[in-house]
Protein backbone atom coordinates (compact mmCIF):
# COMPACT_ATOMS: atom_id res chain seq x y z
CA UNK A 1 10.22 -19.47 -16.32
CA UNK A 2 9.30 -16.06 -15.08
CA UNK A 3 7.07 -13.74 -17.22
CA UNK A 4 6.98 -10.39 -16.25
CA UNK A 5 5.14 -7.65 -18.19
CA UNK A 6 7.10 -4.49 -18.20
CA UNK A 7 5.00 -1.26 -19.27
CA UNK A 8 6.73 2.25 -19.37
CA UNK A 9 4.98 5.97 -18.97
CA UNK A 10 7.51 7.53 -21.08
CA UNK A 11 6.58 11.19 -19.90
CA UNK A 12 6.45 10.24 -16.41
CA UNK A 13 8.50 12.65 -14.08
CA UNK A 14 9.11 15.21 -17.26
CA UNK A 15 7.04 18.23 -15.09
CA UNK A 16 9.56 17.87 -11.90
CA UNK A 17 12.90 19.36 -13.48
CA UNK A 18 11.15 22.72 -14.82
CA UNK A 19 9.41 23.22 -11.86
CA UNK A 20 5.94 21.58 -12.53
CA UNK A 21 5.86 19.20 -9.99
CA UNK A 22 4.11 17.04 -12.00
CA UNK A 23 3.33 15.90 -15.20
CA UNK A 24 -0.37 15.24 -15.38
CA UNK A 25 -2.25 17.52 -18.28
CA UNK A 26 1.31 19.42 -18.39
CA UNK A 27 3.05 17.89 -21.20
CA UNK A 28 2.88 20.38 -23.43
CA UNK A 29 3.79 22.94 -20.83
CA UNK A 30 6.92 20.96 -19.56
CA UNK A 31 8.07 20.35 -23.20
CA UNK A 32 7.89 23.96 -24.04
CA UNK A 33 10.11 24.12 -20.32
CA UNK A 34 12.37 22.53 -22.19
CA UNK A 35 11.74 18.97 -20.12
CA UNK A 36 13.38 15.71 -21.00
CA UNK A 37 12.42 12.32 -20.25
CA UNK A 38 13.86 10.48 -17.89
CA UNK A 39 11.29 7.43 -17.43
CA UNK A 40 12.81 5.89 -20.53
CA UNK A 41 16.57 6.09 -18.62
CA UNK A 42 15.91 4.56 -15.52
CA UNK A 43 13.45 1.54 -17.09
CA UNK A 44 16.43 0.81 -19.01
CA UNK A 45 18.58 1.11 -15.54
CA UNK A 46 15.92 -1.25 -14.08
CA UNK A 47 16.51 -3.69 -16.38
CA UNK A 48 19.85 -3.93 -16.41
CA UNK A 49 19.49 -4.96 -13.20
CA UNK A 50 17.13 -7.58 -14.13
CA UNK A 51 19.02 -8.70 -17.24
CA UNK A 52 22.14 -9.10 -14.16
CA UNK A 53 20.45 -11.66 -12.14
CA UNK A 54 18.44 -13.76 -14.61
CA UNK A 55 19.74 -15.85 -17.60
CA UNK A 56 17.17 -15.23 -21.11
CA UNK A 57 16.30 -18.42 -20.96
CA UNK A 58 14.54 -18.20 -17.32
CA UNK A 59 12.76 -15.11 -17.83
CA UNK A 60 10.57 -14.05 -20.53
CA UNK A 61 9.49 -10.21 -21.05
CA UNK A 62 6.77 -8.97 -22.07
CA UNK A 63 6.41 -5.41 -23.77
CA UNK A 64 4.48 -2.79 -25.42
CA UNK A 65 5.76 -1.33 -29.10
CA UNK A 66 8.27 1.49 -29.05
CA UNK A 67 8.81 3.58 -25.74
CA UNK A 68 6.26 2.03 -23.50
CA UNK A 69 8.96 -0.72 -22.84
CA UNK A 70 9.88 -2.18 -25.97
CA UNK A 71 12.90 -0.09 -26.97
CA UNK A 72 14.09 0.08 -23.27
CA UNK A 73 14.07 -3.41 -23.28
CA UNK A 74 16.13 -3.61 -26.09
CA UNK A 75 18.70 -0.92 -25.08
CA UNK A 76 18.97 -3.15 -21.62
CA UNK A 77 20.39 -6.21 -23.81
CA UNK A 78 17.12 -7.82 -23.87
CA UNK A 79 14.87 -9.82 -26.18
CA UNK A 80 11.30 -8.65 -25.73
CA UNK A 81 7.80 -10.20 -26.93
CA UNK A 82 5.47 -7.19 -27.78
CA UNK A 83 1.88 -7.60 -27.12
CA UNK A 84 0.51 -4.25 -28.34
CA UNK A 85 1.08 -0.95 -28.78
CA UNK A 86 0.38 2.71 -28.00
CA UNK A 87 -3.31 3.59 -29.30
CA UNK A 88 -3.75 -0.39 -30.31
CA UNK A 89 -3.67 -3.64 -29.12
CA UNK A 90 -2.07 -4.13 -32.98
CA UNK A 91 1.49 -5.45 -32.78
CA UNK A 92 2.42 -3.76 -35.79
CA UNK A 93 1.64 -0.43 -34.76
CA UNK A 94 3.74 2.64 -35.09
CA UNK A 95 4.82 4.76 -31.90
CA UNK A 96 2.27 7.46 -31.13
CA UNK A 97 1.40 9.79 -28.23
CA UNK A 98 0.57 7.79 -24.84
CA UNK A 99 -2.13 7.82 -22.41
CA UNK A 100 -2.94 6.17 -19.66
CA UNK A 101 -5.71 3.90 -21.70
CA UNK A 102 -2.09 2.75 -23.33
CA UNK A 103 -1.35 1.65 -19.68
CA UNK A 104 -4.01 0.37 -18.74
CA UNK A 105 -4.96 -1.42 -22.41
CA UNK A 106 -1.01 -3.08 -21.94
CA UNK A 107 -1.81 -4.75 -18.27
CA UNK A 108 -4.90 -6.10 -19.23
CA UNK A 109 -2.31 -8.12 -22.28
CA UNK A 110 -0.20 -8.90 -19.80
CA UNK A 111 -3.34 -10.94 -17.51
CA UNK A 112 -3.91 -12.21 -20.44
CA UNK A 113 -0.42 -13.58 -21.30
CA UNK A 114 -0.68 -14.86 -17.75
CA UNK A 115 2.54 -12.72 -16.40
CA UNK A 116 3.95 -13.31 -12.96
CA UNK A 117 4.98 -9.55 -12.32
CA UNK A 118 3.60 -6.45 -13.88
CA UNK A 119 7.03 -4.01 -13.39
CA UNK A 120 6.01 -0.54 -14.35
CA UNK A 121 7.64 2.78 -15.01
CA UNK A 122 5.95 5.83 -13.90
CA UNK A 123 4.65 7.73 -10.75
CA UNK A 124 1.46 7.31 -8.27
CA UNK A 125 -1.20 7.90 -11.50
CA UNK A 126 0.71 5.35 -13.44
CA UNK A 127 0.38 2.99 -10.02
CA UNK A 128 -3.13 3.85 -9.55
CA UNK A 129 -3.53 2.79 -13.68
CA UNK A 130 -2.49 0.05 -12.93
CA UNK A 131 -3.62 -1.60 -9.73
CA UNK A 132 -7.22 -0.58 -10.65
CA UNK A 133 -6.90 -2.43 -13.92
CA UNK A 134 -5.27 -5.50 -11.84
CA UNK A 135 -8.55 -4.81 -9.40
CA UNK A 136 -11.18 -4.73 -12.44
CA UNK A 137 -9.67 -7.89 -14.25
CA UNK A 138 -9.76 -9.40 -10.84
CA UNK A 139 -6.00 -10.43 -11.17
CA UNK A 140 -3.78 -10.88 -8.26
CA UNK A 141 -0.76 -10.85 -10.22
CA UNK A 142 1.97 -8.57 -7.75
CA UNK A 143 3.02 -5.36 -9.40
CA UNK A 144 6.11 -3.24 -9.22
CA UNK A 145 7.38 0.26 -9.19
CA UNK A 146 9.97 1.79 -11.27
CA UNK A 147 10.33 5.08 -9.45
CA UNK A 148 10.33 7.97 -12.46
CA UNK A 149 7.49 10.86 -11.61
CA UNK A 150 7.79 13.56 -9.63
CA UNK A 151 5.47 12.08 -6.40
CA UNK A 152 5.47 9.00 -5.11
CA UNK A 153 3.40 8.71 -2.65
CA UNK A 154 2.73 5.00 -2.86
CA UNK A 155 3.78 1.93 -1.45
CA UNK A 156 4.49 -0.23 -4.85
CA UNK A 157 7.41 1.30 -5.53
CA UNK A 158 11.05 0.18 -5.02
CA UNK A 159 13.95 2.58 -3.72
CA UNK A 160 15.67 2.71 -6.82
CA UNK A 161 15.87 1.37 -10.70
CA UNK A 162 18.69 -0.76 -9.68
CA UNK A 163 16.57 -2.09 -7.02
CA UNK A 164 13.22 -2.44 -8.74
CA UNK A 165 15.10 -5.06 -11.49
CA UNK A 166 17.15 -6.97 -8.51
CA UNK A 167 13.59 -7.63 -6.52
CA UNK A 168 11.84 -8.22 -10.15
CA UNK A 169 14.57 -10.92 -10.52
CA UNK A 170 14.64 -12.80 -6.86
CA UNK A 171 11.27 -12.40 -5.28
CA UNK A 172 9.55 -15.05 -3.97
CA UNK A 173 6.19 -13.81 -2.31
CA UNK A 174 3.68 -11.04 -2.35
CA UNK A 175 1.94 -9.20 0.49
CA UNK A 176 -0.79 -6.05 0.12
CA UNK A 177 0.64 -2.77 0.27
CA UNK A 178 -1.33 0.90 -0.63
CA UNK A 179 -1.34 2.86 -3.59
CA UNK A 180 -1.63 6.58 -3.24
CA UNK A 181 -2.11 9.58 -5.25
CA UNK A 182 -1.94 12.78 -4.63
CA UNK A 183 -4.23 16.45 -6.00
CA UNK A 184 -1.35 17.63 -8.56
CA UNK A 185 -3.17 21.02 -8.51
CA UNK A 186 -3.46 21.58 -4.45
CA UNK A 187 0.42 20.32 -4.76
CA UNK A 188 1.42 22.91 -6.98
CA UNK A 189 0.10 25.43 -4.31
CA UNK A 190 2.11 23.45 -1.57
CA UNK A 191 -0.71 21.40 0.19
CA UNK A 192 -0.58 17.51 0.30
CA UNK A 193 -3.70 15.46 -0.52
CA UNK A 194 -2.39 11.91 -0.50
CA UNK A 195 -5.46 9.76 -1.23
CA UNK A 196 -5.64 6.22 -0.64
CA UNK A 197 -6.55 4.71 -4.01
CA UNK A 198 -6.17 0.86 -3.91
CA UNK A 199 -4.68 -1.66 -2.96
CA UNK A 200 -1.96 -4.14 -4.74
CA UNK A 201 0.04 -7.38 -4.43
CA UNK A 202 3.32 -6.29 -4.45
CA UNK A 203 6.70 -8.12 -4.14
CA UNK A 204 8.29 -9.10 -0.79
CA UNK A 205 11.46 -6.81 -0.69
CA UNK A 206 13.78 -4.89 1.71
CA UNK A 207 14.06 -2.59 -0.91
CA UNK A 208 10.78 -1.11 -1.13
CA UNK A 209 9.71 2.42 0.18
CA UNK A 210 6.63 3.09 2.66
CA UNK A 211 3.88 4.80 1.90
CA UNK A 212 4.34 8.86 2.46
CA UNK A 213 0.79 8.85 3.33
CA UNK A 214 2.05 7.98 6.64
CA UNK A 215 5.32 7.55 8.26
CA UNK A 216 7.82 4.38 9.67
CA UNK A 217 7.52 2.74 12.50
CA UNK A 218 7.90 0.59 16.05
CA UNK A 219 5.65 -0.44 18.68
CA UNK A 220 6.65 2.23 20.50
CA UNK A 221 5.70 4.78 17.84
CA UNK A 222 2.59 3.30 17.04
CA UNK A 223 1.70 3.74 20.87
CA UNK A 224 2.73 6.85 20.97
CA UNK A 225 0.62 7.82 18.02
CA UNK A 226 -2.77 6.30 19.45
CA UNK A 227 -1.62 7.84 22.56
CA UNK A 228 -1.71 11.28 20.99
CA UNK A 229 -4.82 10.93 19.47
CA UNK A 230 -6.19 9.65 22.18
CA UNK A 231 -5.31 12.89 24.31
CA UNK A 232 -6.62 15.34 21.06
CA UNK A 233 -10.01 12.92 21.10
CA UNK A 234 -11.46 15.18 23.92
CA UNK A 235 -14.43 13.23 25.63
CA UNK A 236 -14.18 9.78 23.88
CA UNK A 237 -13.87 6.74 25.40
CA UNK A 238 -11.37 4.71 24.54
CA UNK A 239 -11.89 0.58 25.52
CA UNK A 240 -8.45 -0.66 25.86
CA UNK A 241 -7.83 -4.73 25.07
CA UNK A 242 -5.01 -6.82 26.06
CA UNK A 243 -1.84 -8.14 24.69
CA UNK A 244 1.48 -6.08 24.78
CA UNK A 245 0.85 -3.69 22.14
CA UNK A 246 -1.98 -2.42 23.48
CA UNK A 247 0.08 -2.53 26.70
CA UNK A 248 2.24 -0.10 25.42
CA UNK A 249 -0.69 2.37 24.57
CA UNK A 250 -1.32 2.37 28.45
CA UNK A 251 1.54 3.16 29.48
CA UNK A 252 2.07 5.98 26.95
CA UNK A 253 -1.12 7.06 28.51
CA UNK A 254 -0.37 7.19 31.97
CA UNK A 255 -1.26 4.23 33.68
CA UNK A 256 0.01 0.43 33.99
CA UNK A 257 -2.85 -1.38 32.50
CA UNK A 258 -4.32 -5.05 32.35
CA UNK A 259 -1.87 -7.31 30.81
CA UNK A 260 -4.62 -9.75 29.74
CA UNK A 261 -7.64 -7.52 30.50
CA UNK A 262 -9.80 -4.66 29.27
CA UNK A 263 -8.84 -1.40 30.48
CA UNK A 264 -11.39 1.94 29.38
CA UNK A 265 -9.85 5.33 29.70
CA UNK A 266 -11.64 8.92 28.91
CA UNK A 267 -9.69 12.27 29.06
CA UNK A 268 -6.73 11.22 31.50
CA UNK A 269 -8.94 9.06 33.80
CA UNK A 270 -8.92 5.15 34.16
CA UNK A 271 -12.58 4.40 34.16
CA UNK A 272 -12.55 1.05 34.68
CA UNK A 273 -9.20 -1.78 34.75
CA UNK A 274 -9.58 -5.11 33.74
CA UNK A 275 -13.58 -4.90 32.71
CA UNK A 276 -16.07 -6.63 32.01
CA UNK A 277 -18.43 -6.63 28.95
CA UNK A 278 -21.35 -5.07 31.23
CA UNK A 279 -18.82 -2.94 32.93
CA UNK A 280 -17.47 -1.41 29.39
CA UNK A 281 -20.92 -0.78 28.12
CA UNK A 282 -21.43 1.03 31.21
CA UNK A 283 -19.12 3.27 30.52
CA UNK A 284 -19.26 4.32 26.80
CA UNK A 285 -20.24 7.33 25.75
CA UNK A 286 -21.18 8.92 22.61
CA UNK A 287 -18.16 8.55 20.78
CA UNK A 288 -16.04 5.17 21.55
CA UNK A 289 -12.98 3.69 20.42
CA UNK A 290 -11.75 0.25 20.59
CA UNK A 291 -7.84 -0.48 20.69
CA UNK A 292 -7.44 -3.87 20.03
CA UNK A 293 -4.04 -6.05 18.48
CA UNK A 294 -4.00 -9.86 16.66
CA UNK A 295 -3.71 -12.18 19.34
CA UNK A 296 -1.83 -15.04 18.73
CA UNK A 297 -0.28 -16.77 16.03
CA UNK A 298 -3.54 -16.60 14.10
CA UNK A 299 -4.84 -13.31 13.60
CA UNK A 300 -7.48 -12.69 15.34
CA UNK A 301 -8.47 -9.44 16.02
CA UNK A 302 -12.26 -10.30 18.32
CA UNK A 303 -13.07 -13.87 19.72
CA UNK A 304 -9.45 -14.76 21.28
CA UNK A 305 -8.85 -13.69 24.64
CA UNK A 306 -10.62 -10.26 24.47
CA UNK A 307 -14.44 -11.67 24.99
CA UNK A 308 -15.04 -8.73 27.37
CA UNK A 309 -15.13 -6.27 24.26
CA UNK A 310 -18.59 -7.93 23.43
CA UNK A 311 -20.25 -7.30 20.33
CA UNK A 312 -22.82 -4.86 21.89
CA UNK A 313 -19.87 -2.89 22.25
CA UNK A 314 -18.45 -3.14 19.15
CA UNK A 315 -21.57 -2.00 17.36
CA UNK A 316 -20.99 0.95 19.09
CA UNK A 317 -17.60 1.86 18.73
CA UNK A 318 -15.00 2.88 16.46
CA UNK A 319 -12.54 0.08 15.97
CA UNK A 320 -8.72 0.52 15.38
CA UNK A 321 -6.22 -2.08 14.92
CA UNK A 322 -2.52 -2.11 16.15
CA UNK A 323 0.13 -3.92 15.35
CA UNK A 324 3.92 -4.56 14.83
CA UNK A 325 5.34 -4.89 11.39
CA UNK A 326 6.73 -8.43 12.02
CA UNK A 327 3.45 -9.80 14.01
CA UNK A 328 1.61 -9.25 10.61
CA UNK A 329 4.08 -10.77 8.62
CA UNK A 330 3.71 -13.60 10.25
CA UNK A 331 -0.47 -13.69 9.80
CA UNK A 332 -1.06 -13.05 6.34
CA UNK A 333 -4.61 -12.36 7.20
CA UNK A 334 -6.56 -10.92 10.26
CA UNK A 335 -9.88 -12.78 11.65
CA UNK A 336 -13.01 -12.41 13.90
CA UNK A 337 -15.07 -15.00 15.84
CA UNK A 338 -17.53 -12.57 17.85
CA UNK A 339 -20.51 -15.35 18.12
CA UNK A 340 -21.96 -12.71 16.24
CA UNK A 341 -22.53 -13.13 12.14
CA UNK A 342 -23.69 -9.35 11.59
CA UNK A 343 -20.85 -7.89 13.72
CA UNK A 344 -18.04 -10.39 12.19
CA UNK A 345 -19.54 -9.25 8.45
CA UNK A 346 -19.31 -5.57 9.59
CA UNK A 347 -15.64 -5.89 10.46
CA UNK A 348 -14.65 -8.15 7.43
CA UNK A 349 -12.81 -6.97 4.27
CA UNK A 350 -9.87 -4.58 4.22
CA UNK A 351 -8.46 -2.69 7.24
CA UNK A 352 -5.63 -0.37 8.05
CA UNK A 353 -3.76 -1.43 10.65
CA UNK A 354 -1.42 0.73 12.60
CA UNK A 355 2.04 -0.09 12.52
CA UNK A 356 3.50 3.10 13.77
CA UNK A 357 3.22 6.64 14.57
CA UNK A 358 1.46 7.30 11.36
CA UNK A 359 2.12 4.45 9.37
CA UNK A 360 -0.61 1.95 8.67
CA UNK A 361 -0.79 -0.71 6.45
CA UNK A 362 -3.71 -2.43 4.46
CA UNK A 363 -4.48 -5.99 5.86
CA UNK A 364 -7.80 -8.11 5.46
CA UNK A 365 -10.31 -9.79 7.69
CA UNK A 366 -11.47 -12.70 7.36
């Protein structure tokens, strides 16, 4: 049996309509708009979906009292156990106002009920409520996205209601993926501050979005990316490793590089091809950056095949991984092997990795 907690933000999403774009410390403001809510509608959309694919009797749901999943529940044709409620942990309580201590108060129930999926309602600050409760109750328990506020910015979410129940119902498997939040205020005066906030197990799913913090992408965009900020990066030195991804970064940059060397490369100039460790250090300058890509079937980022970037020159450089979407499926985690213990505990714990033009994604060394 699968137990997923469900948890609802019922004012989520009420500021976009009348023109708040956003909700945070504007409830009173959007009701006086003349706002609605519409989280309540598509959790109960959601779990329709849900209620679709899974028979009662293999699925048991978790919910707060009253609108923060409880009646949704109920109006999807479903049979929820309530764990708490808005202002208490008190099963008995009465509706009242919601905050995000309500959200945050109902996922630490649902660790302790031991759910497989926490599927929430909301936008990025319910996300962010959430995966940093996950984070503080040290619970790796994948949550889920019910797209309803006015941003989102994150990658938790799915595309759609309808999709957020189907994946709820079928998934399998979890991987890491980036929750983001944005400055509601500098929004408001049209200026994006996406802010990377956590990070979350999240379901395995076609149907999820990517991050807006950054953009989709193919080897050939994430080449083109490093490429370009290579070029902007004016008197850097950028140390080149092997492997066909990185290959591609050459020859966005000019030049047909080492197909299992080192290449380094400054301000449109090859400085050295197929290099040696001395031969790198030689040539770094003040600021360096290392362009390196997993190697192999196992992950690992130093200590397979790219030696020559030694770890004198690591401690001097800026390090950026690159990578394809489907290589890192396929390695779960990244590792390092540099013969040196200082430099491999520098580079452990979590990384972005670039998987396109913009688009990174949150992966962890080992």
């Amino acid at each position: 049996m699968r137990t997923i907690g469900v948890v609802v933000n019922p004012i989520a999403g009420m500021g976009g309509r009348v023109g708040l774009k956003g909700t945070d410390g504007k409830v009173d403001e959007a009701r006086e708009r003349g706002a609605e809510a519409r989280a309540p509608d598509r959790a109960v959309t959601a779990l329709r979906a849900l209620a679709e694919r899974v028979d009662s009797e293999d699925v048991e749901l978790l919910t707060y009292r009253g609108e923060m999943g409880e009646r949704e529940a109920r109006d999807a044709g479903l049979d929820p156990r309530v764990v708490g409620g808005p202002g208490v942990e008190d099963t008995t309580a009465e509706s009242a106002a919601t905050t995000a201590a309500d959200t945050r108060a109902a996922v630490r129930r649902f660790v302790a009920e031991e759910a497989d999926l926490i599927l929430f309602v909301g936008g990025d600050g319910t996300a962010v409520d959430v995966a940093e409760t996950l984070n503080e109750e040290g619970a790796e328990i994948p949550m889920l996205g019910v797209p309803a506020g006015v941003k989102v910015y994150s990658a938790v979410f799915a595309v759609t209601p309808e999709a957020a129940g189907r994946v709820a119902a079928d998934f399998d498997r979890s991987e890491t993926r980036e929750v983001n939040d944005i400055d509601e205020d500098a929004y408001r005066d049209g200026e994006v501050r996406a802010e990377l906030k956590a990070v979350a197990e999240v379901p395995v799913a076609e149907d999820l979005q990517s991050s807006k913090q950054v953009g989709g992408g193919t080897v050939e965009s994430l080449a083109l990316g490093v490429a370009e900020d290579a070029r902007a990066d004016e008197g850097a030195t950028y140390v080149l490793g092997p492997g066909g991804t990185v290959g591609a970064v050459k020859s966005e940059l000019g030049f047909e590089g080492s197909p299992l060397g080192v290449d380094v490369w400054r301000d449109g100039e090859v400085l050295a091809a197929d290099a040696s460790a001395d031969e790198i250090l030689a040539h770094l300058g003040e600021r360096n950056v290392v362009v390196v890509s997993p190697i192999g079937g196992q992950g690992f980022v130093f200590g397979r095949g790219n030696d020559q970037i030694s770890p004198a020159v690591i401690r001097r450089s800026d390090v950026e991984v690159v990578a394809s979407k489907p290589k890192l499926d396929g390695i779960g985690v990244l590792r390092v092997d540099t013969g040196d213990d200082e430099v491999d505990d520098s580079l452990r714990g979590w990384r972005k990795v670039r998987v396109g033009r913009f688009e990174r994604r949150m992966m962890k060394v080992v």
